[in-house]
PDB file of N, CA and C in Angstrom:
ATOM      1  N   UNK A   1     135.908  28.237  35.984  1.00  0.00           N
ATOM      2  CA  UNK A   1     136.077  29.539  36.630  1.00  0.00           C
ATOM      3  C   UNK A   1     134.800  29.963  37.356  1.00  0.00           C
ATOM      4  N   UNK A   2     133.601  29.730  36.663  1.00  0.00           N
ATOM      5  CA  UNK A   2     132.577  30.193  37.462  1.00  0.00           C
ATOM      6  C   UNK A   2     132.093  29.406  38.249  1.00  0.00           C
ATOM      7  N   UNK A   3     132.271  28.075  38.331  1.00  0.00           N
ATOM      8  CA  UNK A   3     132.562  27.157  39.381  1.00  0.00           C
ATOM      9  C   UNK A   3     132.772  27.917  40.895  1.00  0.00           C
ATOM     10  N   UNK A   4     134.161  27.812  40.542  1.00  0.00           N
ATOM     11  CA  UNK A   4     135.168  28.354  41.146  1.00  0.00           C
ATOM     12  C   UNK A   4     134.308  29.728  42.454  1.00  0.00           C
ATOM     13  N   UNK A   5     133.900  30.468  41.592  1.00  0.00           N
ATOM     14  CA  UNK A   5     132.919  31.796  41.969  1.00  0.00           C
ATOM     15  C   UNK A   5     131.786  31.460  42.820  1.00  0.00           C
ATOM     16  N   UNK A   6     131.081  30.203  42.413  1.00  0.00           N
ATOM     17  CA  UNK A   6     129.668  29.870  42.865  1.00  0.00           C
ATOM     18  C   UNK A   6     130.405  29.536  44.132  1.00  0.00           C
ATOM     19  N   UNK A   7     131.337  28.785  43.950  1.00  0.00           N
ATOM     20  CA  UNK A   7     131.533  27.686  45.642  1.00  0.00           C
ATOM     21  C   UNK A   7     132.211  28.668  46.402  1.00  0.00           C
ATOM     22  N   UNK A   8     133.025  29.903  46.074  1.00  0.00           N
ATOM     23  CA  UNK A   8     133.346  30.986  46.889  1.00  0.00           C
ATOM     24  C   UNK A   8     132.510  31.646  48.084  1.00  0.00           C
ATOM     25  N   UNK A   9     131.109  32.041  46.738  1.00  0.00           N
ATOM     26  CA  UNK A   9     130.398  32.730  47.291  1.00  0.00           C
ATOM     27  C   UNK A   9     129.711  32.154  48.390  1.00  0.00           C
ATOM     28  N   UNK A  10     129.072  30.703  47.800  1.00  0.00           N
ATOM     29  CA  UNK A  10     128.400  29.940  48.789  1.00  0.00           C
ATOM     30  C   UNK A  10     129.507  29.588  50.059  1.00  0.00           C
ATOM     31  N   UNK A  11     130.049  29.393  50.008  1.00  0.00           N
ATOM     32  CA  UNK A  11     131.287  29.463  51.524  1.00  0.00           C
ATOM     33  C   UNK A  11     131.452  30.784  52.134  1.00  0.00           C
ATOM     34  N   UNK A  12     131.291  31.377  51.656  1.00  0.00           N
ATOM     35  CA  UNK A  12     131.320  32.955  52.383  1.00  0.00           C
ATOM     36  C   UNK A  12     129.826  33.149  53.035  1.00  0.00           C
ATOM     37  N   UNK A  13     128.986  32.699  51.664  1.00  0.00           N
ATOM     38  CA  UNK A  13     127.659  32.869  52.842  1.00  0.00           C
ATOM     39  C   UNK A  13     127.281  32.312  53.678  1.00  0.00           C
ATOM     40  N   UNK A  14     127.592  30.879  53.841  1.00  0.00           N
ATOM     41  CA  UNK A  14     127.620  29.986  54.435  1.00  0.00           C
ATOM     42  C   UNK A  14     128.515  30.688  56.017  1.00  0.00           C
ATOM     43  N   UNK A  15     129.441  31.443  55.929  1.00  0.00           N
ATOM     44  CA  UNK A  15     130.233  31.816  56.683  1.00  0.00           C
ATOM     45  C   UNK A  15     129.858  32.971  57.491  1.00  0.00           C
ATOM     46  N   UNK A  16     129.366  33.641  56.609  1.00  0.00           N
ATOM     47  CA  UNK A  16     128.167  34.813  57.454  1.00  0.00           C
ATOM     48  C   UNK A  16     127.324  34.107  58.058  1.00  0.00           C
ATOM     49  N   UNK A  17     126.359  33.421  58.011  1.00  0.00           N
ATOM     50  CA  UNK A  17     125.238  32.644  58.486  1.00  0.00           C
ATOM     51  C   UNK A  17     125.746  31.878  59.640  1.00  0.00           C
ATOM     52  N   UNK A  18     127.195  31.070  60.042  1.00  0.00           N
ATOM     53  CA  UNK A  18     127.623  30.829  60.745  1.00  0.00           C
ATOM     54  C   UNK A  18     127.984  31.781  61.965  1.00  0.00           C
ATOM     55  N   UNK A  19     128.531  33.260  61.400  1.00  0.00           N
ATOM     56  CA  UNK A  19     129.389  33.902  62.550  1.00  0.00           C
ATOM     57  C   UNK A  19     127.673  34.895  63.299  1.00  0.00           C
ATOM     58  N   UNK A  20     126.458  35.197  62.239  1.00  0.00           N
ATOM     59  CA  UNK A  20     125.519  35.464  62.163  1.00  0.00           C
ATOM     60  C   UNK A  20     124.765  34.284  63.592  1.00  0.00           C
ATOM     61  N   UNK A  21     124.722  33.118  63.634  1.00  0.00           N
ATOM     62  CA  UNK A  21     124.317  32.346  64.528  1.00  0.00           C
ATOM     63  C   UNK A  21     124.801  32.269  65.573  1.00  0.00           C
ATOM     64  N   UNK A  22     126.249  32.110  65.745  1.00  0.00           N
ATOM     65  CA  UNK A  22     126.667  32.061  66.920  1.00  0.00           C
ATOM     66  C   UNK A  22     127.060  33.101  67.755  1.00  0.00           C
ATOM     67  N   UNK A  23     126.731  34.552  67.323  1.00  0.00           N
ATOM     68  CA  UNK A  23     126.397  35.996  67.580  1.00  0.00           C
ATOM     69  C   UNK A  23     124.980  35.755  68.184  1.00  0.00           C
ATOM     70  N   UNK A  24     123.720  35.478  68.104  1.00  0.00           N
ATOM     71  CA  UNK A  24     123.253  35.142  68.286  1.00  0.00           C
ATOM     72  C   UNK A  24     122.948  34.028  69.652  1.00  0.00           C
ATOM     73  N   UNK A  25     123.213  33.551  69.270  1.00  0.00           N
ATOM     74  CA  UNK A  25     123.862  32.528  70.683  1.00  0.00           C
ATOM     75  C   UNK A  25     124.068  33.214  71.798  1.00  0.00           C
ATOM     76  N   UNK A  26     124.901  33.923  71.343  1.00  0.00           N
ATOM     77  CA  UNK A  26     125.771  34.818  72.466  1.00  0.00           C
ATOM     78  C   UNK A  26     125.402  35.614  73.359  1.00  0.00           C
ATOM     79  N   UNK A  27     124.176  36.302  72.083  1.00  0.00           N
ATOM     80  CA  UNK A  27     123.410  37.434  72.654  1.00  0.00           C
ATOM     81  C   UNK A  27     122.349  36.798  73.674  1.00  0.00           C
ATOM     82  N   UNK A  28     121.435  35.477  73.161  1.00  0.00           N
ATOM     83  CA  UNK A  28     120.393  35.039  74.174  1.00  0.00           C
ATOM     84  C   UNK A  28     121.815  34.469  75.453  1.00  0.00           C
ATOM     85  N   UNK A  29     122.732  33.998  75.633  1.00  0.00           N
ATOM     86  CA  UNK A  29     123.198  33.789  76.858  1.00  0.00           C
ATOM     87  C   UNK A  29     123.793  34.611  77.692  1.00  0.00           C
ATOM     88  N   UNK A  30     123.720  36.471  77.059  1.00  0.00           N
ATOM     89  CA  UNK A  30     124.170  36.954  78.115  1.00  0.00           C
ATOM     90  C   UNK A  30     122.514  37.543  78.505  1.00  0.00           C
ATOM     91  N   UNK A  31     121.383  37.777  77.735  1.00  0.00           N
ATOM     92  CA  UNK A  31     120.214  37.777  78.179  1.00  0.00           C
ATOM     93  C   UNK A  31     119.568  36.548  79.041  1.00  0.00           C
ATOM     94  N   UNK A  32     119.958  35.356  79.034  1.00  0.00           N
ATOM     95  CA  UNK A  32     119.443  34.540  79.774  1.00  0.00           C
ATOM     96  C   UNK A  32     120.362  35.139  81.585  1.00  0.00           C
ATOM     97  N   UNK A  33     121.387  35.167  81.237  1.00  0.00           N
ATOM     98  CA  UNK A  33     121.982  35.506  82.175  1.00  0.00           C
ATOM     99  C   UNK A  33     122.224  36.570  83.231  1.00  0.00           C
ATOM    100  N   UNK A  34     121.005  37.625  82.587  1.00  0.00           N
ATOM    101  CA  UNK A  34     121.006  39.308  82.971  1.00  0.00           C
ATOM    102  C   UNK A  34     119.720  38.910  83.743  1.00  0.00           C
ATOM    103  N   UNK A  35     118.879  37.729  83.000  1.00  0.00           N
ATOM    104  CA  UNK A  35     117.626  37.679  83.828  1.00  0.00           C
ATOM    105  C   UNK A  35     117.667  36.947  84.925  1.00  0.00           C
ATOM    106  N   UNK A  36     118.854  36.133  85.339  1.00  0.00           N
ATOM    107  CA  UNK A  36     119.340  34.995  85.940  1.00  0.00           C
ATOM    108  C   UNK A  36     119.268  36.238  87.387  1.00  0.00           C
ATOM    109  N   UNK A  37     120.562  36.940  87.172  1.00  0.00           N
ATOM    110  CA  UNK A  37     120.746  37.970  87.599  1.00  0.00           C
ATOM    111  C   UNK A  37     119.901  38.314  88.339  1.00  0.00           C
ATOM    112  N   UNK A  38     119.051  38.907  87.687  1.00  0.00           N
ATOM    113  CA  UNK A  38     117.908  40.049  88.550  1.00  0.00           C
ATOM    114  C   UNK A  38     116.833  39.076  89.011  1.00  0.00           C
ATOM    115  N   UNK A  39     116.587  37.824  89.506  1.00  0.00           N
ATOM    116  CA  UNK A  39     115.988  37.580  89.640  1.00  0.00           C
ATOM    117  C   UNK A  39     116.734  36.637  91.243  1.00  0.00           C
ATOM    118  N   UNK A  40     118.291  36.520  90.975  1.00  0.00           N
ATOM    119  CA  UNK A  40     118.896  36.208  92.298  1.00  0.00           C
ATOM    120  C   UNK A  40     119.200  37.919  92.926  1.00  0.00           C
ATOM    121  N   UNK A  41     119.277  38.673  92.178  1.00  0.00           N
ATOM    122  CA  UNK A  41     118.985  39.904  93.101  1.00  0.00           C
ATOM    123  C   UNK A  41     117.701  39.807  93.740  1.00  0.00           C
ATOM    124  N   UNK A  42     116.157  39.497  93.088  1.00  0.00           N
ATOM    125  CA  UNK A  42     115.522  40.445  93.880  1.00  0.00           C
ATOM    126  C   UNK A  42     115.186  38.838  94.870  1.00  0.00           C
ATOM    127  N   UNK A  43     115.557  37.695  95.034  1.00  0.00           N
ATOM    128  CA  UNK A  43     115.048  36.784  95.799  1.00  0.00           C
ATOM    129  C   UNK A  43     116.218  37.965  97.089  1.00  0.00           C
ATOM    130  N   UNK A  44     117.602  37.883  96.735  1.00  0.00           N
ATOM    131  CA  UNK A  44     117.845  38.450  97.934  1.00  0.00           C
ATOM    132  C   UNK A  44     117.640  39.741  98.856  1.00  0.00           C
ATOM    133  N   UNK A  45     116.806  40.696  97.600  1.00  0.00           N
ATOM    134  CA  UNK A  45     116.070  42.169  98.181  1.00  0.00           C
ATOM    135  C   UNK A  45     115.058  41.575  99.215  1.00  0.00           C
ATOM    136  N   UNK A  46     114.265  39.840  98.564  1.00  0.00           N
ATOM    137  CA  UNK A  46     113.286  39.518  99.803  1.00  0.00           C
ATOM    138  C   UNK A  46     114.068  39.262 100.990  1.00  0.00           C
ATOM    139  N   UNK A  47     115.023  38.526 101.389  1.00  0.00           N
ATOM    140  CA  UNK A  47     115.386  38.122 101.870  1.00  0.00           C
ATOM    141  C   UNK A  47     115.893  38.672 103.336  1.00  0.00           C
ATOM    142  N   UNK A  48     115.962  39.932 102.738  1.00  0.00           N
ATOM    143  CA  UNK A  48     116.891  40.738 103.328  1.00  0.00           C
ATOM    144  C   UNK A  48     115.236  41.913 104.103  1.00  0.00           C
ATOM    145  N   UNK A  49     114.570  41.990 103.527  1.00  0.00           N
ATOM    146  CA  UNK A  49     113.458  42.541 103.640  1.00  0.00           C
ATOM    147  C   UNK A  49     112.393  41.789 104.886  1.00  0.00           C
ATOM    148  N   UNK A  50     112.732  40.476 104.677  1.00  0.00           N
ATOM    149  CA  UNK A  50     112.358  39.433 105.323  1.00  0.00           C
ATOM    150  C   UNK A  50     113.213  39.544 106.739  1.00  0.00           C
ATOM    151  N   UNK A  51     113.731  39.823 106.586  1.00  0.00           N
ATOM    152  CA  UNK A  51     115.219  39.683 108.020  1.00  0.00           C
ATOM    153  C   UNK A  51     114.657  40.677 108.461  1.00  0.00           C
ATOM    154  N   UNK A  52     114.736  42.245 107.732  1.00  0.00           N
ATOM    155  CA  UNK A  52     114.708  43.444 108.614  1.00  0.00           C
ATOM    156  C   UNK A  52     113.244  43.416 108.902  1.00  0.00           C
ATOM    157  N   UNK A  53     112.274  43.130 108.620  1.00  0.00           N
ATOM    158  CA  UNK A  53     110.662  42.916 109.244  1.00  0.00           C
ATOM    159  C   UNK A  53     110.222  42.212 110.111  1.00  0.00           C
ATOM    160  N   UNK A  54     111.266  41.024 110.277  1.00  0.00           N
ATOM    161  CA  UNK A  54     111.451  40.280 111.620  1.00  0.00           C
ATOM    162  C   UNK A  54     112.426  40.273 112.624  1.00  0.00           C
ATOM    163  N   UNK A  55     112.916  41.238 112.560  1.00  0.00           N
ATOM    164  CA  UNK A  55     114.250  41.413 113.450  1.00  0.00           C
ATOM    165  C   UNK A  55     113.963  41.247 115.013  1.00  0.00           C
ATOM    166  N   UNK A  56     112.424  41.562 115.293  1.00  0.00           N
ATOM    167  CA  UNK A  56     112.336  41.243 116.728  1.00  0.00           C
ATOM    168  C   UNK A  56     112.281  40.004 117.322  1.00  0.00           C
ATOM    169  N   UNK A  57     111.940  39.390 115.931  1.00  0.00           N
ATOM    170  CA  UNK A  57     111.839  37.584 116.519  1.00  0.00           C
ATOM    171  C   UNK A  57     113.502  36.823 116.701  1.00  0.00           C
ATOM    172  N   UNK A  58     114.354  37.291 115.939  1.00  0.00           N
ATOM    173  CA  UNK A  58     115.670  37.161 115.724  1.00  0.00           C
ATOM    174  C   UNK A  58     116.885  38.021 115.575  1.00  0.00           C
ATOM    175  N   UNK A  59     117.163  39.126 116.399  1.00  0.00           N
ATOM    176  CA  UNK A  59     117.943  40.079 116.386  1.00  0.00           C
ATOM    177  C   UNK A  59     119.309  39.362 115.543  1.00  0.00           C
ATOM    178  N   UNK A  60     119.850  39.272 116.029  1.00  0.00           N
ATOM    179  CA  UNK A  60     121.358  38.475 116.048  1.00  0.00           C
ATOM    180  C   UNK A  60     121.415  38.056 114.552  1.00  0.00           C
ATOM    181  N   UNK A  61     120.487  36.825 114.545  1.00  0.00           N
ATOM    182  CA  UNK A  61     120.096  36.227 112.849  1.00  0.00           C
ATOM    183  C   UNK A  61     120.022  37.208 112.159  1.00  0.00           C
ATOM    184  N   UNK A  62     119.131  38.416 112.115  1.00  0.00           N
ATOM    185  CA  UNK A  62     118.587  39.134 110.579  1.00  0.00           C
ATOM    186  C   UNK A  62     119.661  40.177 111.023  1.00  0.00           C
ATOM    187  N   UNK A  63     120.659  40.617 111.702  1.00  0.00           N
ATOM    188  CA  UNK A  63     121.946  41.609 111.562  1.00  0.00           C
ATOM    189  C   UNK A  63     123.107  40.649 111.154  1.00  0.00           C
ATOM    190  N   UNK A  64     123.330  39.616 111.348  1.00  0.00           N
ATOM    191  CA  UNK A  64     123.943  38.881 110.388  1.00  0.00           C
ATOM    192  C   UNK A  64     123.662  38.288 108.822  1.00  0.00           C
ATOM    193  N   UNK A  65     122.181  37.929 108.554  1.00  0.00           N
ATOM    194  CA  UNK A  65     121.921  38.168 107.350  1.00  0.00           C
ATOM    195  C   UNK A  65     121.598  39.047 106.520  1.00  0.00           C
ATOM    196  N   UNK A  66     121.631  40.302 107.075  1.00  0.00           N
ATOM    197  CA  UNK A  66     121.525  41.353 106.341  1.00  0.00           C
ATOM    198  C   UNK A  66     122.983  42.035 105.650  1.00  0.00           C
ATOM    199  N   UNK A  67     123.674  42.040 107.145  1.00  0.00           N
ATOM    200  CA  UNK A  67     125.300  42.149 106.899  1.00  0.00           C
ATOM    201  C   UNK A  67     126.220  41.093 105.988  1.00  0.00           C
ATOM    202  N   UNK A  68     125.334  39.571 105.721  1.00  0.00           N
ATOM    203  CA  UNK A  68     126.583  39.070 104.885  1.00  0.00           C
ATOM    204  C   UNK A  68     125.533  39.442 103.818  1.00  0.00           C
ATOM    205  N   UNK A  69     124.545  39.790 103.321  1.00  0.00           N
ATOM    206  CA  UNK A  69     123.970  39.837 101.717  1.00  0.00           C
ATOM    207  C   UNK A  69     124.866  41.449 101.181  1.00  0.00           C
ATOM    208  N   UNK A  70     125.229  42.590 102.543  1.00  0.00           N
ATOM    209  CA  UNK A  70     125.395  43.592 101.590  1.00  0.00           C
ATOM    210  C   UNK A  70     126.615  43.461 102.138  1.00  0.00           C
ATOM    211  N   UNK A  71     127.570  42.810 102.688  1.00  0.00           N
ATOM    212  CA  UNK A  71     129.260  42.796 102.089  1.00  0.00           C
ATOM    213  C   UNK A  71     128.887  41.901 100.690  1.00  0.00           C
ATOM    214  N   UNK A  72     128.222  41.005 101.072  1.00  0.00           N
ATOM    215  CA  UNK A  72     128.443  40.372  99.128  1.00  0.00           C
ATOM    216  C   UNK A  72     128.245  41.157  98.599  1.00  0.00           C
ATOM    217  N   UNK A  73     127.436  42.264  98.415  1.00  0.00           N
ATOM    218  CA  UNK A  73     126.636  43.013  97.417  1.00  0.00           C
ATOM    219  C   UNK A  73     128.251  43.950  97.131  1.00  0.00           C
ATOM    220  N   UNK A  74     128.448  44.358  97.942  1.00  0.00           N
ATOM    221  CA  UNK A  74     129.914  45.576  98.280  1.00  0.00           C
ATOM    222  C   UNK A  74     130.662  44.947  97.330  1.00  0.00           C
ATOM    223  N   UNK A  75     131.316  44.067  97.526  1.00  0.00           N
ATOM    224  CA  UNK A  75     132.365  43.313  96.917  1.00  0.00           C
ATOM    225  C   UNK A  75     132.316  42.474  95.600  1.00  0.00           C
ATOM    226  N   UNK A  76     131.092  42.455  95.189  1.00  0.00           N
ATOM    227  CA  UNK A  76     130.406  42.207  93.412  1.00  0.00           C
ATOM    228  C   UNK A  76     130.159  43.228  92.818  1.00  0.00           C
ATOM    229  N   UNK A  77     129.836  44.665  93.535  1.00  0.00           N
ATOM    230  CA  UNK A  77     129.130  45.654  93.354  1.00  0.00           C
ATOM    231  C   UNK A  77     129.843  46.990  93.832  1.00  0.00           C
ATOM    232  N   UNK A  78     130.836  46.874  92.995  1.00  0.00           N
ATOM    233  CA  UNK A  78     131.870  48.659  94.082  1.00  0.00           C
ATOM    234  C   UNK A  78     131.330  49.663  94.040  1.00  0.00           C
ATOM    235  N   UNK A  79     130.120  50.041  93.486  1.00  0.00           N
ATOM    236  CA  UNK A  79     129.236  50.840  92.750  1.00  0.00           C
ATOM    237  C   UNK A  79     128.591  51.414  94.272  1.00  0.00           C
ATOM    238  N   UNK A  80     127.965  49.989  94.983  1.00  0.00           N
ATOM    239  CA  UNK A  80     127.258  50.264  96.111  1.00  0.00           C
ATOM    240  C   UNK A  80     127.425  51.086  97.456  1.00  0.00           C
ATOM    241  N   UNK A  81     128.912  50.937  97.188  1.00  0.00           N
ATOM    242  CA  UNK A  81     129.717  51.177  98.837  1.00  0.00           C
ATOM    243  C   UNK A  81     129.656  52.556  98.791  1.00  0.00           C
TER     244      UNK A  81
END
């Protein structure tokens, strides 16, 4: 019977420690992924920063790359519009 009890318990803890880890997991891949994020945001804040500071060398170019970064932005981002 107390067998029985020991190998319960140890499977249950064993079972916390499992759902405990892969919670875990979870959490660094939506943090890896928030930083992923903001870091393809701000290459395209340069980008776009880059376009509108040179616009005299390339009109045409930096109003088209400015215009497709913020329809993407619009349409990932309904927040923006």
């Amino acid at each position: 019977m107390t067998e029985a009890i020991v190998t319960v318990a140890i499977a249950a803890v064993l079972a916390v420690a499992l759902v405990l880890f892969f919670r875990s997991l979870a959490r660094e891949q939506v943090r890896a992924a928030e930083a992923e994020t903001r870091r393809i945001q701000a290459v395209l804040d340069d980008v776009k920063d880059i376009a509108w500071s040179n616009r005299d060398i390339a009109p045409d170019l930096s109003t088209i790359i400015i215009d497709t970064i913020r329809t993407s932005e619009r349409s990932y981002r309904p927040e923006l519009s």
